[in-house]
N, C-alpha and C. Protein backbone atom coordinates (compact mmCIF):
# COMPACT_ATOMS: atom_id res chain seq x y z
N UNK A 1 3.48 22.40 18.70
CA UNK A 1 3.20 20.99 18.43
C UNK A 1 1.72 20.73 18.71
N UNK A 2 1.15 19.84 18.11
CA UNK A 2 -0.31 19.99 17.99
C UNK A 2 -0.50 18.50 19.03
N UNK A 3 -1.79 18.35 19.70
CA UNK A 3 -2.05 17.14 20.60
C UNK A 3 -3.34 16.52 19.86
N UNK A 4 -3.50 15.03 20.61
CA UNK A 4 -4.89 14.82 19.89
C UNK A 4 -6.33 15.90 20.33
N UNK A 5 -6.49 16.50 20.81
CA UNK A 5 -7.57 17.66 21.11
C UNK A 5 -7.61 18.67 20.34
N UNK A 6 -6.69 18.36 19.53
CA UNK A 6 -6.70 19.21 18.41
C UNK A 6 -7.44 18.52 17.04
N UNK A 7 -7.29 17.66 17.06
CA UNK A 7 -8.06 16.66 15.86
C UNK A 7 -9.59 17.07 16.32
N UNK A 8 -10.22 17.14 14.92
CA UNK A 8 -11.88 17.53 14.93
C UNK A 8 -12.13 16.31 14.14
N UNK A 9 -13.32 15.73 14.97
CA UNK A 9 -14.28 14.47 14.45
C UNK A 9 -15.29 15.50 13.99
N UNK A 10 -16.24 15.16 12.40
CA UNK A 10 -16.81 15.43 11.94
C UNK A 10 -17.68 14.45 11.22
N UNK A 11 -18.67 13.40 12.68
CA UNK A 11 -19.23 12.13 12.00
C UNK A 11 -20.48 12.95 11.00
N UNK A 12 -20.62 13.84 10.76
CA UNK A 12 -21.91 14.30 10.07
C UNK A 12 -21.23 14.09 8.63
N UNK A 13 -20.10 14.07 8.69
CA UNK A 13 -19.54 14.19 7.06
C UNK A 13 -18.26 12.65 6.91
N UNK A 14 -18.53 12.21 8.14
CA UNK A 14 -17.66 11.30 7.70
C UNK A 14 -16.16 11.38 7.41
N UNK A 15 -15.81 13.07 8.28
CA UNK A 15 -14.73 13.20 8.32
C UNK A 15 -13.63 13.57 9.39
N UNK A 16 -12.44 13.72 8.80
CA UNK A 16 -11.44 14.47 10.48
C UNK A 16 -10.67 15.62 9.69
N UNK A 17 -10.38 15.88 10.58
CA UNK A 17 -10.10 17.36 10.71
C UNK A 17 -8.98 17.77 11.53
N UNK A 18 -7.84 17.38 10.58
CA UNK A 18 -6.11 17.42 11.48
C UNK A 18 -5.64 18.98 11.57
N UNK A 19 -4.85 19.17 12.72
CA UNK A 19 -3.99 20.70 12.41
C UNK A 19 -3.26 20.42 11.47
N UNK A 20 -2.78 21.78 11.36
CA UNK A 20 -1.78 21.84 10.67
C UNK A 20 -0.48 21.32 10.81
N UNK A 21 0.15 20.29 10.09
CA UNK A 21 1.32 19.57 10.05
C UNK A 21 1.55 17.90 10.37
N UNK A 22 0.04 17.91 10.90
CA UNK A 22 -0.18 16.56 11.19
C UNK A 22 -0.85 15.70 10.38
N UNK A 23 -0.83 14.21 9.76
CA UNK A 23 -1.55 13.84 8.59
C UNK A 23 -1.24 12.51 9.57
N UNK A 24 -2.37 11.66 8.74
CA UNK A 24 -2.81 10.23 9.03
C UNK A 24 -1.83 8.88 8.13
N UNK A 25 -1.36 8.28 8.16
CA UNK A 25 -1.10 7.03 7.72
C UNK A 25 -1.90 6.20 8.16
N UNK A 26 -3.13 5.53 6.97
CA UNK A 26 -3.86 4.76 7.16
C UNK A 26 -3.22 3.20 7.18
N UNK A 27 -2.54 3.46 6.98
CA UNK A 27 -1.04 1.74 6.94
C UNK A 27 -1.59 1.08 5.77
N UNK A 28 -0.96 -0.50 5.40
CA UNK A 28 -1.84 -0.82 4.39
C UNK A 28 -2.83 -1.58 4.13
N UNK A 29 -3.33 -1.65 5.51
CA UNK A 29 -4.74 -2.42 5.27
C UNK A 29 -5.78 -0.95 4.68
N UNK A 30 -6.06 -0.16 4.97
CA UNK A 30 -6.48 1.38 4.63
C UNK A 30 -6.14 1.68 3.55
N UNK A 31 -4.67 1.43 3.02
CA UNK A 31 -4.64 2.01 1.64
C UNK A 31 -5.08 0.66 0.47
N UNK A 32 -4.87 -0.29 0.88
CA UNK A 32 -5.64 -1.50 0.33
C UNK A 32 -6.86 -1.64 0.01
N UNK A 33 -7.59 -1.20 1.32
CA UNK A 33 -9.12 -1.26 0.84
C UNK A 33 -9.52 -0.12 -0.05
N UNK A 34 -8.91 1.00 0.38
CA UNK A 34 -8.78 2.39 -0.54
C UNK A 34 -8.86 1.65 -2.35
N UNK A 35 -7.76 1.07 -2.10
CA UNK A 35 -7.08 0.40 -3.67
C UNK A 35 -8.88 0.03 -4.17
N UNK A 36 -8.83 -1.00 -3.46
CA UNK A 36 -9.86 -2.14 -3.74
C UNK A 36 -11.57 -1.03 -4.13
N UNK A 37 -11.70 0.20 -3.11
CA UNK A 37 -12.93 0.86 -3.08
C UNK A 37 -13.11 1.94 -4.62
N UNK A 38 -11.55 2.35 -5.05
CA UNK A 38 -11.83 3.09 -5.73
C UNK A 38 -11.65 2.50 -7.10
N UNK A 39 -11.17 1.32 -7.57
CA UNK A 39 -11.23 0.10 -8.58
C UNK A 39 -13.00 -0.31 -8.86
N UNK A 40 -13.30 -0.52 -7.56
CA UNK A 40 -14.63 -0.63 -7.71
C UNK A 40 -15.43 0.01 -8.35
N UNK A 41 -15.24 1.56 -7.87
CA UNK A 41 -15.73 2.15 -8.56
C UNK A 41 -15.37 2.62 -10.12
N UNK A 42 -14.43 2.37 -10.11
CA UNK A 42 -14.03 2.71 -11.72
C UNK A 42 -14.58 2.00 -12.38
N UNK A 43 -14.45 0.57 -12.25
CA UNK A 43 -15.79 -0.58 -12.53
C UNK A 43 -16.96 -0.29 -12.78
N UNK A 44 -17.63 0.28 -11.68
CA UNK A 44 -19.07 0.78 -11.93
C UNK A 44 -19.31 1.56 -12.98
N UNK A 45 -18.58 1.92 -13.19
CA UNK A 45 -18.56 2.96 -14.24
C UNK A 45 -18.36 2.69 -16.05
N UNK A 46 -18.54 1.19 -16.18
CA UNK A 46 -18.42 0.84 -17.19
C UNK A 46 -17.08 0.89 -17.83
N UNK A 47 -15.79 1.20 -16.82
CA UNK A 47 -14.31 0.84 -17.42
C UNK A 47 -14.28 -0.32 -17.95
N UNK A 48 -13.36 -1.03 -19.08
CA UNK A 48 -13.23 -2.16 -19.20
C UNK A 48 -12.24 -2.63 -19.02
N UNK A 49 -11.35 -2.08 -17.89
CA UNK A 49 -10.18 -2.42 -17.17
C UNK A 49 -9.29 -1.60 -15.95
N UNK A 50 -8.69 -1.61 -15.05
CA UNK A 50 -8.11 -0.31 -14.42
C UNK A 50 -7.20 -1.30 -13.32
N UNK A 51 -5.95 -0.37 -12.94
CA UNK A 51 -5.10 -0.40 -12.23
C UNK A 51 -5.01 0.87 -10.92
N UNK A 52 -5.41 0.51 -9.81
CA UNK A 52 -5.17 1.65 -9.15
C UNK A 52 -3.91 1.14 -8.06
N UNK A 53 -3.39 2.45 -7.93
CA UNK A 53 -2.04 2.03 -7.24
C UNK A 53 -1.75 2.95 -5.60
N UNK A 54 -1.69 2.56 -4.82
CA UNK A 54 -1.94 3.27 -3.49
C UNK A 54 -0.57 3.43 -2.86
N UNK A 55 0.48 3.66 -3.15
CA UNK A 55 1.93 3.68 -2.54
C UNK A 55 2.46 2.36 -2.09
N UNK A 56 2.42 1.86 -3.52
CA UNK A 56 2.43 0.00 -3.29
C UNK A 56 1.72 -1.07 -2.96
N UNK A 57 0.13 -0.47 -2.47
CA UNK A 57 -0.59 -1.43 -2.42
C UNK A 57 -2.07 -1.03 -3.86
N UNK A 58 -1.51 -2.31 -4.57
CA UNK A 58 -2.54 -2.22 -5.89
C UNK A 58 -3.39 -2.97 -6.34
N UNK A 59 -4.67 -2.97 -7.01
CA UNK A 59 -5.44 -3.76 -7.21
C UNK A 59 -5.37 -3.42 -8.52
N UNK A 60 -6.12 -4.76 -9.19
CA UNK A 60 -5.90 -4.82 -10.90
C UNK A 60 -7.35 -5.49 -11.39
N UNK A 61 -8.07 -5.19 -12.36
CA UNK A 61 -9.76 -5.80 -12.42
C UNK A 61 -9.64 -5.61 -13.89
N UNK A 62 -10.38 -6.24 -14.52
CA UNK A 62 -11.04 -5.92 -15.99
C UNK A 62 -9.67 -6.40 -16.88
N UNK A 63 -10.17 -5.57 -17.96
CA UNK A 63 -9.41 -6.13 -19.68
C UNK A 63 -7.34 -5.40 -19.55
N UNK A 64 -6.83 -5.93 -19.08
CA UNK A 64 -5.32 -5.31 -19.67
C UNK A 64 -5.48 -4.41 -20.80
N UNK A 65 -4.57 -3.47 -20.63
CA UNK A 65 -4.71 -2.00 -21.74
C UNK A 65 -4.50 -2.72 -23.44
N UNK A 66 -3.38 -3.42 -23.02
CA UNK A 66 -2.70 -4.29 -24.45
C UNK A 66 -3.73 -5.75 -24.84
N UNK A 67 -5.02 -5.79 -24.43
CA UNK A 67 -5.60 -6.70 -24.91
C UNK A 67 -4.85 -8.12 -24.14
N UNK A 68 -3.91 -8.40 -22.96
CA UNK A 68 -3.47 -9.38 -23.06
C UNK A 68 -4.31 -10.36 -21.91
N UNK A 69 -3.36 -11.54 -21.79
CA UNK A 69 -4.31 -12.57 -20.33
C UNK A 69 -4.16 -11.93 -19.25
N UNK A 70 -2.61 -10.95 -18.72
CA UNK A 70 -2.56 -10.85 -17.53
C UNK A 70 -2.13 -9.32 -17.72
N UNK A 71 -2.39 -8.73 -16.40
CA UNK A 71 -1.40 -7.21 -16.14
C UNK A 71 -0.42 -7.36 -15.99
N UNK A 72 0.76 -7.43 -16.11
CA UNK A 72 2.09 -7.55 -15.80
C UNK A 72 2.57 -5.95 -15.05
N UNK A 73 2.73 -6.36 -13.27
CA UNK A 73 3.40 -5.55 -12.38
C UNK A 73 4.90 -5.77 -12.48
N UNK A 74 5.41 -4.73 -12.23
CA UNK A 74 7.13 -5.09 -12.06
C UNK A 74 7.31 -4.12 -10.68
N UNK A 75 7.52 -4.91 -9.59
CA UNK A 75 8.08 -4.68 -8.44
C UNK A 75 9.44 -4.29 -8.50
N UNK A 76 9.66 -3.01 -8.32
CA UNK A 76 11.38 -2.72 -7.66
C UNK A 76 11.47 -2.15 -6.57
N UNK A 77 12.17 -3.16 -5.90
CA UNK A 77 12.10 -3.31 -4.26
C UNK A 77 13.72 -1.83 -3.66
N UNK A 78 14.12 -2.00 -5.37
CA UNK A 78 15.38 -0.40 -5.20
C UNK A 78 16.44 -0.97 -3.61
N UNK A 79 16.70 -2.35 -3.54
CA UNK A 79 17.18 -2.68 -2.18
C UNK A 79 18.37 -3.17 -3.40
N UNK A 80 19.50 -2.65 -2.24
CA UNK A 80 21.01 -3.43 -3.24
C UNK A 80 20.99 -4.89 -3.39
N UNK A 81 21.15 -5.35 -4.40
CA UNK A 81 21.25 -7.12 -4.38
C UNK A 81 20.12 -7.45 -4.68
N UNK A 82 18.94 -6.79 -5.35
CA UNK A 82 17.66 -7.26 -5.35
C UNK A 82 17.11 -6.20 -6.60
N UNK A 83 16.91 -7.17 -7.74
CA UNK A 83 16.83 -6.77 -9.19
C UNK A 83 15.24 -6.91 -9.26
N UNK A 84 14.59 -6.25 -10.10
CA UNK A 84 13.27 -6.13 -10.09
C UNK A 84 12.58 -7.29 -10.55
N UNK A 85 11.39 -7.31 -10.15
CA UNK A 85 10.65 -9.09 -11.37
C UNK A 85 9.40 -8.48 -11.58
N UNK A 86 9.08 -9.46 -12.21
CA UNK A 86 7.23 -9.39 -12.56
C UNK A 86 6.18 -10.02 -12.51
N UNK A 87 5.33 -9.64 -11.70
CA UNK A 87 4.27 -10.76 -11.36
C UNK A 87 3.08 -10.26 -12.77
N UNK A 88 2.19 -11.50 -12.95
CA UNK A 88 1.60 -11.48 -13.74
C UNK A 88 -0.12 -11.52 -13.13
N UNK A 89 -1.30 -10.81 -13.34
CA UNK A 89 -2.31 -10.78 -12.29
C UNK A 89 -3.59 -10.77 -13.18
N UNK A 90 -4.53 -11.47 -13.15
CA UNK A 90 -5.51 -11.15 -13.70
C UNK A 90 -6.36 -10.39 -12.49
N UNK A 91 -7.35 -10.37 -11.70
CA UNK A 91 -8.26 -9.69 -11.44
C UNK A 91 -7.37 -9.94 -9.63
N UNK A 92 -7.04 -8.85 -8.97
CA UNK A 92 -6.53 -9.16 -7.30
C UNK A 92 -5.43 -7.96 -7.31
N UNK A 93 -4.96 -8.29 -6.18
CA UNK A 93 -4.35 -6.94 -5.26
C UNK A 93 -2.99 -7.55 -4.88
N UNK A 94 -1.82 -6.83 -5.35
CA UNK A 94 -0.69 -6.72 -4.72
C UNK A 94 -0.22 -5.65 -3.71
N UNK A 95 0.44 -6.10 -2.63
CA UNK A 95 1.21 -5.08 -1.58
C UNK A 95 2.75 -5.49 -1.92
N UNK A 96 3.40 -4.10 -2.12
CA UNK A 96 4.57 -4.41 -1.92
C UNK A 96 5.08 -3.53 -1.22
N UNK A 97 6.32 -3.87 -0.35
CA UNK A 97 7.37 -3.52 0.52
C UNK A 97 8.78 -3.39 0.82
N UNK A 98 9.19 -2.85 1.05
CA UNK A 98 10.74 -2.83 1.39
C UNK A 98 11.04 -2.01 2.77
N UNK A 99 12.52 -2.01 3.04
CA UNK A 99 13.13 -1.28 4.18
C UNK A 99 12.89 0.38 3.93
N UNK A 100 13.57 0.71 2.42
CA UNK A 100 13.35 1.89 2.25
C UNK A 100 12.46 2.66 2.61
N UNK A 101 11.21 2.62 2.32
CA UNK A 101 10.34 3.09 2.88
C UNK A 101 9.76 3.60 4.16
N UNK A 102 9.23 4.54 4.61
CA UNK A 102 8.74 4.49 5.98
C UNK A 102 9.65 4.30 6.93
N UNK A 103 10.14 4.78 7.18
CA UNK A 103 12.02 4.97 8.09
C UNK A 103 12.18 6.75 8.78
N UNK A 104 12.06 6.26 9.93
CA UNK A 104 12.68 7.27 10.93
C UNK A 104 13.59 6.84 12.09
N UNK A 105 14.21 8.12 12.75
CA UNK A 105 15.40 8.15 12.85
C UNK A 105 15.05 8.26 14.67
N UNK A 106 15.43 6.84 15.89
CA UNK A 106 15.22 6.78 16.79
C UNK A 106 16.41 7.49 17.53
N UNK A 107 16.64 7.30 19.21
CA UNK A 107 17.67 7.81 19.61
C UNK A 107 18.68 6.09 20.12
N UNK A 108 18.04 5.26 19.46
CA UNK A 108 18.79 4.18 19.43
C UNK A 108 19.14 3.36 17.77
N UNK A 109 18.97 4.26 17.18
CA UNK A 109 19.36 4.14 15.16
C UNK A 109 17.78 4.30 14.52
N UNK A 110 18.15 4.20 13.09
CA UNK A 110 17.37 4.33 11.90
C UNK A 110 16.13 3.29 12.50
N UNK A 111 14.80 3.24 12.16
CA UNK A 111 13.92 2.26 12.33
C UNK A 111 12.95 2.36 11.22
N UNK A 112 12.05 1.11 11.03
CA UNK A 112 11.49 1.20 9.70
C UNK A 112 10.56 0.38 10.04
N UNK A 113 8.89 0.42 9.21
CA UNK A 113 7.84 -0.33 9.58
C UNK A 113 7.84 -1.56 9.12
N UNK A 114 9.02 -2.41 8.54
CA UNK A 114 8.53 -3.97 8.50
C UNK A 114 9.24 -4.55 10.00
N UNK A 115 8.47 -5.35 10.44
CA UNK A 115 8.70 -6.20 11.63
C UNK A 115 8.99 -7.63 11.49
N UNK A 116 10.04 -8.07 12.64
CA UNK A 116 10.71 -9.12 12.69
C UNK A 116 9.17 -9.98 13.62
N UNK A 117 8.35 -10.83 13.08
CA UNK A 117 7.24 -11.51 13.80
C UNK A 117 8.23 -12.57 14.97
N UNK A 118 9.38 -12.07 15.52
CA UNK A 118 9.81 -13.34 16.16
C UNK A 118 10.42 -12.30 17.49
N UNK A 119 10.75 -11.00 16.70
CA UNK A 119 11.24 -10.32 18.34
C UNK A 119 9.64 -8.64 18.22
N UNK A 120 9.42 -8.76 16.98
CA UNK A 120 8.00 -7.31 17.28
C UNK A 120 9.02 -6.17 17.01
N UNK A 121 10.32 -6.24 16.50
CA UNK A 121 11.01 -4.72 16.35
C UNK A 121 11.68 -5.03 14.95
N UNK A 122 12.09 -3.83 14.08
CA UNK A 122 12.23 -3.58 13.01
C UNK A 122 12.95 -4.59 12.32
N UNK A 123 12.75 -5.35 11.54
CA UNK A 123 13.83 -6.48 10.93
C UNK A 123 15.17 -6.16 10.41
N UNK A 124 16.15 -7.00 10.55
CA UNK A 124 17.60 -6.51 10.48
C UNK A 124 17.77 -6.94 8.62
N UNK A 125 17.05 -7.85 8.22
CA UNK A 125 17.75 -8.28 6.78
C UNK A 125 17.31 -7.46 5.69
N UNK A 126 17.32 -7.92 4.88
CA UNK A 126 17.39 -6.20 3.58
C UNK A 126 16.06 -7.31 2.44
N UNK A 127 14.99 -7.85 3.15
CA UNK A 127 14.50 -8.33 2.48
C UNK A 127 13.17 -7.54 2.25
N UNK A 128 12.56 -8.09 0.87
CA UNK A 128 11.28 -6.87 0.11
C UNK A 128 10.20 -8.19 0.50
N UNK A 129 9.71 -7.28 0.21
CA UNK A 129 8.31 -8.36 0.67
C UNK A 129 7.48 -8.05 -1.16
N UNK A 130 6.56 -9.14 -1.81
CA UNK A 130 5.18 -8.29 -2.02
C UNK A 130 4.64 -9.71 -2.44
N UNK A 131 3.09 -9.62 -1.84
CA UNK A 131 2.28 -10.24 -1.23
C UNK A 131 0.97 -10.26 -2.88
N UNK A 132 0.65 -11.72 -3.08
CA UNK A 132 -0.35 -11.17 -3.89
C UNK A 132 -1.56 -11.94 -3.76
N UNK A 133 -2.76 -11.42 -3.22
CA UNK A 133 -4.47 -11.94 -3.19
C UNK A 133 -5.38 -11.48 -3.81
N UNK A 134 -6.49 -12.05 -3.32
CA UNK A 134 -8.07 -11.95 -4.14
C UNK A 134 -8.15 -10.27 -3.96
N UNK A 135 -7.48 -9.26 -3.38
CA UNK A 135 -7.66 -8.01 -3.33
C UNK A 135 -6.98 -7.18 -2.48
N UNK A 136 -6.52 -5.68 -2.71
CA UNK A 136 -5.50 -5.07 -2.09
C UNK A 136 -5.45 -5.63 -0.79
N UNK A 137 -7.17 -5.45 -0.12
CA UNK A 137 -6.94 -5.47 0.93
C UNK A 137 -6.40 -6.78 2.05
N UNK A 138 -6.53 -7.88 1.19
CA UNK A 138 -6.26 -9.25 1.81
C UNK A 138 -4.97 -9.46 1.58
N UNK A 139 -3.84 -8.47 0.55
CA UNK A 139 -2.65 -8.57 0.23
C UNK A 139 -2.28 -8.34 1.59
N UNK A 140 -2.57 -7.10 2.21
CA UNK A 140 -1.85 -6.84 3.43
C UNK A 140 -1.94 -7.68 4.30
């Protein structure tokens, strides 16, 4: 099993340096701005439209592929009782969420990263979340 003294900081490159088996979840403020940094750049680049998608957290900029007003996302939250929809976005960042996701297995049951803001531990109802702002990263 690997400890943190095993992680290598490498500020000369702006990077880290995990053992083997261990990887980072930047959560989704990280994969948001991710969304938001690499849109940007596709931008720069004289795209005249782009969708980047970060494991549910997405940003949307420029011309729709089909020439239309909006991108049309379709969220499926894949939760029983909960049928997919579609938000409609011109230039901003959606996060979306569910239970499914991100779930491990405690020695007191199943646990999962959305939180109940009223007790701080895993929420009991089977509800999806997705959030939509001026950019991935303000979705979160």
């Amino acid at each position: 099993m690997s400890s943190p003294t095993d992680i290598v900081l490498l500020p000369d490159l702006s990077a880290v340096m995990l053992p083997q088996g261990l990887s980072l979840d930047p959560g989704g403020i990280g994969k948001g701005l991710g969304a938001d940094l690499v849109a940007a750049e596709i931008m720069g680049h004289r795209a005249a439209g782009v969708l980047v998608d970060l494991g549910g957290d997405l940003w949307v900029m420029g011309e729709h592929p089909d020439h239309g007003p909006v991108w049309t996302v379709i969220a499926d939250p894949a939760l029983p009782g909960h049928g997919s929809y579609r938000i409609g976005l011109n230039d901003g960042g959606i996060a979306i969420s569910s239970q499914l996701a991100r779930r491990w297995a405690t020695p007191d049951g199943d646990r999962h990263h959305l939180l109940d803001p009223h007790t701080g531990r895993p929420g009991t109802s089977s509800v999806a979340a997705a959030v939509v702002a001026g950019s991935a990263t303000w979705a979160r």
